[in-house]
C-alpha atoms as a PDB file:
ATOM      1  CA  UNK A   1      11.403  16.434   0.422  1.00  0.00           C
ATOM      2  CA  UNK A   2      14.987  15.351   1.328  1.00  0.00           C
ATOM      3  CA  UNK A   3      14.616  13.729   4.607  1.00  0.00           C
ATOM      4  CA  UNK A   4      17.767  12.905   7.367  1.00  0.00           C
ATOM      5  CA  UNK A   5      17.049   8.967   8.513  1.00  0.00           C
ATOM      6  CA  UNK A   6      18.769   6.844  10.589  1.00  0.00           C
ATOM      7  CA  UNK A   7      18.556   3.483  10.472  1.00  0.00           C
ATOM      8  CA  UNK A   8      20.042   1.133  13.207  1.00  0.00           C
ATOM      9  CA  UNK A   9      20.834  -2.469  12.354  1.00  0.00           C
ATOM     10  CA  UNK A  10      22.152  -3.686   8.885  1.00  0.00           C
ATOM     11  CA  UNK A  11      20.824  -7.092   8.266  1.00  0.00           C
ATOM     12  CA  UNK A  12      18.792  -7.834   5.246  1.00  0.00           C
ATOM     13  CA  UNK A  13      15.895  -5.501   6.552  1.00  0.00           C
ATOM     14  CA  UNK A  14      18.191  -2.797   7.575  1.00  0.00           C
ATOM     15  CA  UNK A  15      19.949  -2.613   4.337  1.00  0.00           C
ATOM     16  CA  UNK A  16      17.178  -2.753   1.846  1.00  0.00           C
ATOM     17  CA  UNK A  17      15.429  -0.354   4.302  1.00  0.00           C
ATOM     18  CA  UNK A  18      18.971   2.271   3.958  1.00  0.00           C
ATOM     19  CA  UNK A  19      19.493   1.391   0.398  1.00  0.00           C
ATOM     20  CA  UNK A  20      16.243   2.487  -1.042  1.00  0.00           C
ATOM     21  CA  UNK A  21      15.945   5.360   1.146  1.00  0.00           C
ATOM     22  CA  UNK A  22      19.327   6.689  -0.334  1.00  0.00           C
ATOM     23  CA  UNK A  23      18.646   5.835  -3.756  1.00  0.00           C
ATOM     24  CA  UNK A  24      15.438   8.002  -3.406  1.00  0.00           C
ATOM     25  CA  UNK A  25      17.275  11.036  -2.379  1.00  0.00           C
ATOM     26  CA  UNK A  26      17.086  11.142   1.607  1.00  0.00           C
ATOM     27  CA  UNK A  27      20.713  11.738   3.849  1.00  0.00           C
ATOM     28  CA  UNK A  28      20.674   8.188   5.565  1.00  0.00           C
ATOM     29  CA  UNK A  29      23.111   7.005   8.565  1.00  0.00           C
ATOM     30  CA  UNK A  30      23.482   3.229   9.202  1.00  0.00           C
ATOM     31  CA  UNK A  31      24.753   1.970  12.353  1.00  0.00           C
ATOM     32  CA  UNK A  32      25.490  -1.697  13.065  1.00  0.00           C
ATOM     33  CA  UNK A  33      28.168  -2.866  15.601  1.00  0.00           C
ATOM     34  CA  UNK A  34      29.494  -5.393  12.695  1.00  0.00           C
ATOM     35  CA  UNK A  35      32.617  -3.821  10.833  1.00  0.00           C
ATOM     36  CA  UNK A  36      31.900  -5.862   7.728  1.00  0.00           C
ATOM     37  CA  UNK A  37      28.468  -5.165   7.250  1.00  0.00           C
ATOM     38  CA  UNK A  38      28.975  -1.274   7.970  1.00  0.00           C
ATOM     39  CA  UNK A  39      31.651  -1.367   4.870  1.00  0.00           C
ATOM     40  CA  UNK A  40      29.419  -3.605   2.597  1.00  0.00           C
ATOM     41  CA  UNK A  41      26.926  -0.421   2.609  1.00  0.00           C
ATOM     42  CA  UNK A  42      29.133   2.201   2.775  1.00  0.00           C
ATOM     43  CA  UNK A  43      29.131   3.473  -1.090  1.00  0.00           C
ATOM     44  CA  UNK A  44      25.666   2.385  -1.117  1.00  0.00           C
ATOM     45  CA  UNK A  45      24.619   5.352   1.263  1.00  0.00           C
ATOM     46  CA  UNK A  46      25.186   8.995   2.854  1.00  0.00           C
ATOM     47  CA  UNK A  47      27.040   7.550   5.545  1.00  0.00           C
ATOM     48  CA  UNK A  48      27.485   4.289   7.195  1.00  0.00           C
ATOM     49  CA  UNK A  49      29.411   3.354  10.575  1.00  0.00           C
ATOM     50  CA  UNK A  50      30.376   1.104  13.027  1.00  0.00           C
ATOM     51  CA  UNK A  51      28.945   1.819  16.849  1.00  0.00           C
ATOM     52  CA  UNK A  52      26.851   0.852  19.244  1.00  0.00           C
ATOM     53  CA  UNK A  53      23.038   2.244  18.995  1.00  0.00           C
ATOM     54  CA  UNK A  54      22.357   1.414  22.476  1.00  0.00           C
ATOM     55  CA  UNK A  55      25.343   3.314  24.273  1.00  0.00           C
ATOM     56  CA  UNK A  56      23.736   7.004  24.641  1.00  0.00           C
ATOM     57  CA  UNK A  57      27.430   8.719  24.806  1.00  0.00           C
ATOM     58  CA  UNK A  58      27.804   7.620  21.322  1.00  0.00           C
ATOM     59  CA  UNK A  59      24.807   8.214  20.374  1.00  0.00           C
ATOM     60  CA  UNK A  60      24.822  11.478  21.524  1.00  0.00           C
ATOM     61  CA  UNK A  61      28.142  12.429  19.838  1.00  0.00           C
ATOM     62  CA  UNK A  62      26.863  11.457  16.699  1.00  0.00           C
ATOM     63  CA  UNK A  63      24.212  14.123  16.771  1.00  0.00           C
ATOM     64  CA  UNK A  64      21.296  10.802  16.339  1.00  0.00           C
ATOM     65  CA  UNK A  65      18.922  13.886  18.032  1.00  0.00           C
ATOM     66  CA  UNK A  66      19.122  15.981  15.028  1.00  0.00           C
ATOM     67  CA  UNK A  67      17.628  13.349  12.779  1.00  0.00           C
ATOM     68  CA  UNK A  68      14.357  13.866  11.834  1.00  0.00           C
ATOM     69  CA  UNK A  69      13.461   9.923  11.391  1.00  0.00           C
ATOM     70  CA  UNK A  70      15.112   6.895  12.721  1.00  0.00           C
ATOM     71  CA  UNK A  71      14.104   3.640  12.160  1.00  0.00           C
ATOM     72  CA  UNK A  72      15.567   0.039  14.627  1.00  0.00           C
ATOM     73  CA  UNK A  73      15.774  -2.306  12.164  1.00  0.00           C
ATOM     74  CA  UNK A  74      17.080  -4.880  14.506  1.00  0.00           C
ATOM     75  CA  UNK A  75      14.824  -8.138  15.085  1.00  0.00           C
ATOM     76  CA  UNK A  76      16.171 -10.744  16.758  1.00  0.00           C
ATOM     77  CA  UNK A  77      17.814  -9.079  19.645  1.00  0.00           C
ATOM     78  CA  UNK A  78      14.955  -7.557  21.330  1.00  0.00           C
ATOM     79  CA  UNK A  79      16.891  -5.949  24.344  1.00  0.00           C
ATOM     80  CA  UNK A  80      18.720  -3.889  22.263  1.00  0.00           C
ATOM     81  CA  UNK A  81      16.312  -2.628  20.158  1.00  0.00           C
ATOM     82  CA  UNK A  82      14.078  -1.522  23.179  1.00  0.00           C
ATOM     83  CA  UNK A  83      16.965  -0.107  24.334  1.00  0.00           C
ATOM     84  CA  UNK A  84      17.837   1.950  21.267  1.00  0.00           C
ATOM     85  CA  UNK A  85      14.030   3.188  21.247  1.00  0.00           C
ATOM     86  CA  UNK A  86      13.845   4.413  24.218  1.00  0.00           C
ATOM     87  CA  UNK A  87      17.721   6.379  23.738  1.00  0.00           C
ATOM     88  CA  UNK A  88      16.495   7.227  20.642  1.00  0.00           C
ATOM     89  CA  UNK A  89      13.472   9.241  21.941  1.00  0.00           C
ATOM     90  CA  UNK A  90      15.740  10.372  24.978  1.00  0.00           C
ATOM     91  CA  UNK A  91      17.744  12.024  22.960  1.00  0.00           C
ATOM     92  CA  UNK A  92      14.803  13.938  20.910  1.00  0.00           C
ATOM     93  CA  UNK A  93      14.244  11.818  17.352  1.00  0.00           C
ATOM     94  CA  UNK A  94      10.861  13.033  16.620  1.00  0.00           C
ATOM     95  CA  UNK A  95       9.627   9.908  14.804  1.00  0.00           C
ATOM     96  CA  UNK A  96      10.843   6.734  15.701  1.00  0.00           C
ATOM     97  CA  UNK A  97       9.607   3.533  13.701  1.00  0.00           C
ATOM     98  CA  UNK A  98      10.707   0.073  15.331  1.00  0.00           C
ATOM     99  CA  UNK A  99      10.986  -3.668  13.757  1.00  0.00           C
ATOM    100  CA  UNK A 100       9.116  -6.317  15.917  1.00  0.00           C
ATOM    101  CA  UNK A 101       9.561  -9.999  15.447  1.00  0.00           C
ATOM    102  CA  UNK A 102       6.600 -11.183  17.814  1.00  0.00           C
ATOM    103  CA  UNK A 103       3.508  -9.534  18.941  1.00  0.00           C
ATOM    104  CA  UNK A 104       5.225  -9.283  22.798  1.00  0.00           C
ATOM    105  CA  UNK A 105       7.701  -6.951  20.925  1.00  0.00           C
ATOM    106  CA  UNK A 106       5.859  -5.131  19.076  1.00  0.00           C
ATOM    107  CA  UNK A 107       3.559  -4.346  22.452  1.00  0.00           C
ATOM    108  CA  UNK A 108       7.018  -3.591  24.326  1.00  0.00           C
ATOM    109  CA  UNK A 109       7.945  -0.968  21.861  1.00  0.00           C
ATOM    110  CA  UNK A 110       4.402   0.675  21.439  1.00  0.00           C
ATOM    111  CA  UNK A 111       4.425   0.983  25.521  1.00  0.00           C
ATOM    112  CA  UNK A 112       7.509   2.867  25.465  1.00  0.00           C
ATOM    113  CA  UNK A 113       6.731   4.855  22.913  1.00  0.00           C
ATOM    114  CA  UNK A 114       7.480   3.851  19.356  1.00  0.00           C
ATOM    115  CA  UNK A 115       5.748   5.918  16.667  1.00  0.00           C
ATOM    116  CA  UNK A 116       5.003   2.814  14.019  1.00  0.00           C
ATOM    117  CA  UNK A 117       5.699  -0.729  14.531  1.00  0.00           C
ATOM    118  CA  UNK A 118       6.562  -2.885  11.574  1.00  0.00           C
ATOM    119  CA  UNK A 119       6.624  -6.749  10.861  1.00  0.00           C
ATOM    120  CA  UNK A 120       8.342  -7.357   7.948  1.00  0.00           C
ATOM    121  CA  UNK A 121       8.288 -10.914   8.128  1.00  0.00           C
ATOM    122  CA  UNK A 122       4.891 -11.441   8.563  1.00  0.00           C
ATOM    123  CA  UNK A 123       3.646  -8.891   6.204  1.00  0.00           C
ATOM    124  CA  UNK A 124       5.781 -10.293   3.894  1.00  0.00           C
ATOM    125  CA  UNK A 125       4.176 -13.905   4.537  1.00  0.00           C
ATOM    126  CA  UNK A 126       0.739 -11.839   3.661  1.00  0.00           C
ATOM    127  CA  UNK A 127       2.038 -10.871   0.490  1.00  0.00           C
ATOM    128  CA  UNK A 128       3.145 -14.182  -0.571  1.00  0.00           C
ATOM    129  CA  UNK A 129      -0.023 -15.858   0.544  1.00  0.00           C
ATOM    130  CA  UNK A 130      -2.233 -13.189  -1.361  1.00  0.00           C
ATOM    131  CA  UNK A 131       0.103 -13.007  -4.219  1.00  0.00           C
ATOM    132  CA  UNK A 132      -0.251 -17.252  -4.601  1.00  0.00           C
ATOM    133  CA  UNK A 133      -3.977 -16.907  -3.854  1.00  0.00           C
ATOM    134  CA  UNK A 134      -4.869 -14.204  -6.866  1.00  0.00           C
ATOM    135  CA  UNK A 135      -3.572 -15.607 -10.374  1.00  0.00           C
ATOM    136  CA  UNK A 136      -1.521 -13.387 -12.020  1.00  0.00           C
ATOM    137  CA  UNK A 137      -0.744 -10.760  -9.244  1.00  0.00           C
ATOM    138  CA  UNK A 138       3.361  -9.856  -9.134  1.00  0.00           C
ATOM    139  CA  UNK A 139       2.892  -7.639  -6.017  1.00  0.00           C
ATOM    140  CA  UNK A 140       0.253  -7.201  -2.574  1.00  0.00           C
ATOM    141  CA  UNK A 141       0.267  -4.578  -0.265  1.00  0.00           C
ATOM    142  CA  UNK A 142      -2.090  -5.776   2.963  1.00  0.00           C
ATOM    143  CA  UNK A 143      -4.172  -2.496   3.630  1.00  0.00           C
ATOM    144  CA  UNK A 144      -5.569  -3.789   6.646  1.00  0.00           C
ATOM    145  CA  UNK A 145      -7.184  -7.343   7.357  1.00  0.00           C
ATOM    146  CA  UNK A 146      -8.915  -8.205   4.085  1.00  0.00           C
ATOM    147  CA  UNK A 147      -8.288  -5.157   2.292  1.00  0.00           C
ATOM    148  CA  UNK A 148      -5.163  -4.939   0.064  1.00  0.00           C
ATOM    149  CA  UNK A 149      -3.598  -2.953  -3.231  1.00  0.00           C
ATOM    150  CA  UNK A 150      -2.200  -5.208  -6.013  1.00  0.00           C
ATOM    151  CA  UNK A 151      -0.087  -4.826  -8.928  1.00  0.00           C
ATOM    152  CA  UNK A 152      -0.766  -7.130 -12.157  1.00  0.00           C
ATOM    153  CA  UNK A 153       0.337  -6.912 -15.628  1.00  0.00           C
ATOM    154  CA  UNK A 154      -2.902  -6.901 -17.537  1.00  0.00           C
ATOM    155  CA  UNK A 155      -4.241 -10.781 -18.256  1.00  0.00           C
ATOM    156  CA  UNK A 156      -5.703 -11.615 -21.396  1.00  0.00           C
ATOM    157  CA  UNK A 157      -9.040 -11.884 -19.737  1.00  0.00           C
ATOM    158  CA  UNK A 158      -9.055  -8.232 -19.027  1.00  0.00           C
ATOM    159  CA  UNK A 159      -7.779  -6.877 -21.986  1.00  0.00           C
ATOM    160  CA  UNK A 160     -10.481  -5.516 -24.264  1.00  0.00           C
ATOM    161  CA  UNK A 161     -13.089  -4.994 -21.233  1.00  0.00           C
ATOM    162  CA  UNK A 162     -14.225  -1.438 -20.142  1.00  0.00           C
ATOM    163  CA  UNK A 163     -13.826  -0.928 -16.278  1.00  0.00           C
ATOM    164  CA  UNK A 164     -17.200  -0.157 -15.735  1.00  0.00           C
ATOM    165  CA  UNK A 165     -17.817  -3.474 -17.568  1.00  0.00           C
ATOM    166  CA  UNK A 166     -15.372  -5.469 -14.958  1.00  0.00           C
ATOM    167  CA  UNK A 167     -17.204  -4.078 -12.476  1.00  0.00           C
ATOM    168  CA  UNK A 168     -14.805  -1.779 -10.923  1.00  0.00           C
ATOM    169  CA  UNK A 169     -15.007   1.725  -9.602  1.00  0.00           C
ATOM    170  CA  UNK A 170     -17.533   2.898  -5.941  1.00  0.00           C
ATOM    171  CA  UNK A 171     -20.794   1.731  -8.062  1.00  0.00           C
ATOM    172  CA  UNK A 172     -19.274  -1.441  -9.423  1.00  0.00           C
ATOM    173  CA  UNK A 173     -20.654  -4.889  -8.209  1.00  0.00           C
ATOM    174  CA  UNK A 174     -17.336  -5.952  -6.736  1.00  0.00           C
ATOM    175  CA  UNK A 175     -16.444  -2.086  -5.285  1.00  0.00           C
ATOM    176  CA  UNK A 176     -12.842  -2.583  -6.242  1.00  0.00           C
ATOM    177  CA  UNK A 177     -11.164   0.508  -7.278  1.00  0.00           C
ATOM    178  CA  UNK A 178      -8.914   1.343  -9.924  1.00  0.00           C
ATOM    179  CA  UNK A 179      -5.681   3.252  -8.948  1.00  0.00           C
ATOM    180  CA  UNK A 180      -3.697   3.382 -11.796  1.00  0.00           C
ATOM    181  CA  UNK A 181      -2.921   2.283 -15.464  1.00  0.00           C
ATOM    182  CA  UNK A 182       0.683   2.470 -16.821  1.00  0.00           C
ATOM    183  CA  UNK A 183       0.784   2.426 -20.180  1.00  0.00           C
ATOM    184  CA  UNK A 184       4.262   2.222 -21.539  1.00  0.00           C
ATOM    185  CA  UNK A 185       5.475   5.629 -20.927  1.00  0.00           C
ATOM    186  CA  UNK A 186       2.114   7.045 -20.113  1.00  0.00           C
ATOM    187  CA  UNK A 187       0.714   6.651 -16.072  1.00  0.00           C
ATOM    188  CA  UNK A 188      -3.007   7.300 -15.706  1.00  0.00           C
ATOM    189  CA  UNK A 189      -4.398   8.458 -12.334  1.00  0.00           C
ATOM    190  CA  UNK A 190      -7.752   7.301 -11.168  1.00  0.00           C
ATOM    191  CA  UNK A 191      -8.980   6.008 -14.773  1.00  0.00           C
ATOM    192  CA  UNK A 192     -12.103   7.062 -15.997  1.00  0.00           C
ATOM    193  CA  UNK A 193     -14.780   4.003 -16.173  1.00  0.00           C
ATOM    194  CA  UNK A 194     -15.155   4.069 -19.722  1.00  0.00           C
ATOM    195  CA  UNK A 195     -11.295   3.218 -20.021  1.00  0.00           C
ATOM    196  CA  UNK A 196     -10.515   0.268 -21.857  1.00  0.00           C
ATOM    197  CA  UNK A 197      -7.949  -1.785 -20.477  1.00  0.00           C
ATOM    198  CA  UNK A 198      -5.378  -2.535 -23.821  1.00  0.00           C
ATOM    199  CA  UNK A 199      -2.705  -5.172 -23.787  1.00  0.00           C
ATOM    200  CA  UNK A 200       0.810  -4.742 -21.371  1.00  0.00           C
ATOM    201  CA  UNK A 201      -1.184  -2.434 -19.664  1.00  0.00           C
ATOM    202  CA  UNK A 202       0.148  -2.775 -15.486  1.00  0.00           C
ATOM    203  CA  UNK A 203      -2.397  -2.278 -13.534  1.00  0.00           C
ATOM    204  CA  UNK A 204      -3.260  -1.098  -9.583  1.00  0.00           C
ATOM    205  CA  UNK A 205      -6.132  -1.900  -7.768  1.00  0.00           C
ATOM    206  CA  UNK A 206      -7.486  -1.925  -4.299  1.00  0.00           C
ATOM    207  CA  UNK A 207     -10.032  -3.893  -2.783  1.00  0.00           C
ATOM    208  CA  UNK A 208     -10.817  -6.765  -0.430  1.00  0.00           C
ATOM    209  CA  UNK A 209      -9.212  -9.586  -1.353  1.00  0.00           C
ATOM    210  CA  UNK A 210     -12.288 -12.067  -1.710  1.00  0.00           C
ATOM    211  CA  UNK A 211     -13.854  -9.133  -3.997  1.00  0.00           C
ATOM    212  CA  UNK A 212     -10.757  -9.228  -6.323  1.00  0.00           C
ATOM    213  CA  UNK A 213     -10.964 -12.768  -6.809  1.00  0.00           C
ATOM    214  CA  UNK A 214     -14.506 -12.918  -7.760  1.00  0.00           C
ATOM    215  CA  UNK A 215     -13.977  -9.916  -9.967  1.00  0.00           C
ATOM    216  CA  UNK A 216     -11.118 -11.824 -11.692  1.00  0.00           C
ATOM    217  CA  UNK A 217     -12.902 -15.286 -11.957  1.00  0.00           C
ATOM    218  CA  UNK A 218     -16.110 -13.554 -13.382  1.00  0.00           C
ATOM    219  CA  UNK A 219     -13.688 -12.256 -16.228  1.00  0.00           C
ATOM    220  CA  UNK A 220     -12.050 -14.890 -17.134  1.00  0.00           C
ATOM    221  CA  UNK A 221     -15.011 -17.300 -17.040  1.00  0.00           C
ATOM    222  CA  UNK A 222     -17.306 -14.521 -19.787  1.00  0.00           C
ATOM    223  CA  UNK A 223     -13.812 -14.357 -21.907  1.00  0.00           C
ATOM    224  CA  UNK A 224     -14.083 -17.713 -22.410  1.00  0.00           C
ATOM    225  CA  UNK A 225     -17.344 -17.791 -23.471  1.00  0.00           C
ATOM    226  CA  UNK A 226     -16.818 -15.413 -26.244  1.00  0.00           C
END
């Protein structure tokens, strides 16, 4: 469902964050006091302009209370983006997510009222780590602390192998679930256990992270043996 979103400060955050939301299909707004930014992202998006997200007039004449979302993007300059928070919920947003940089401003925002705090940065240094840590993974999503969802093209190790036989699914020995399979232009939901995983499969999976390495390592070291 086509969502209105505003998002409020266009560095790299900000603009992936307006970008993708636009190219999905919501109505997005960027705001960003720098000219050149604001006309870098302009044909990218719904709208994009140059003001102040922490002067309420302007805010106000905009019509920011009508969105249904709006997101602070802004990092480094903490005043402002408690400022634009609190205006923002002043003025009626009713969901309001906020970027922290530190764990002090990420507790600031929550205590006046943000909906969802994000770290980018650091849950993008978790995705790194896990992603250098399991061989062969191109993407992690932390879940919560030692519980993720990874994407992996299928390895030859796992090609040939049943799920059940991996030890996947709630009964398997490693209790790692299996999301997904895309299979060229096919997508399977929640496989079945007696699926067989077949080469250039992509697959999605969800688990603790130690349990996904051990599954991984126990399938590579029996392909081997074969």
């Amino acid at each position: 469902m086509k969502k209105q979103i505003v998002v409020i400060g266009l560095g790299r955050f900000g603009i992936s964050l307006a970008t993708t939301l636009s190219s999905i299909g919501h109505d997005v707004l960027a705001l960003d006091k720098d000219e050149k930014r604001v006309q870098d992202i302009a044909s990218e998006i719904t709208h994009a302009i140059q003001a102040d997200a922490t002067n309420e007039t302007i805010l106000k004449e905009l019509g920011i209370g009508n969105f249904e979302i709006a997101i602070v993007a802004m990092g480094s300059a903490i005043e402002s983006s408690v400022l634009s928070t609190i205006l923002l919920q002043k003025l009626g947003v009713p969901y309001v997510i906020a970027r922290a940089n530190s764990d002090v401003h990420g507790r600031i925002l929550e205590k006046i009222g943000a909906a969802t705090v994000v770290y980018p940065e650091r849950e993008m240094g978790i995705s790194v780590a896990e992603v250098v840590t399991l061989s062969g993974v191109s993407d992690y999503m932390s879940v919560t602390q030692g519980y993720g969802v990874v994407k992996l093209m299928a390895p030859p190790y796992l090609v040939g192998e049943k799920l059940s036989e991996l030890g996947c699914g709630p009964k398997g020995k490693w209790e790692v679930g299996v999301l997904l399979i895309q299979r060229k232009e096919e997508v399977i939901v929640s496989p079945g256990q007696r699926e067989v995983v077949e080469p250039d499969d992509v697959l999605i999976l969800a688990g603790r992270h130690d349990s996904l390495e051990k599954l991984f390592a126990e399938a590579k070291k029996n392909k081997t043996k074969e």
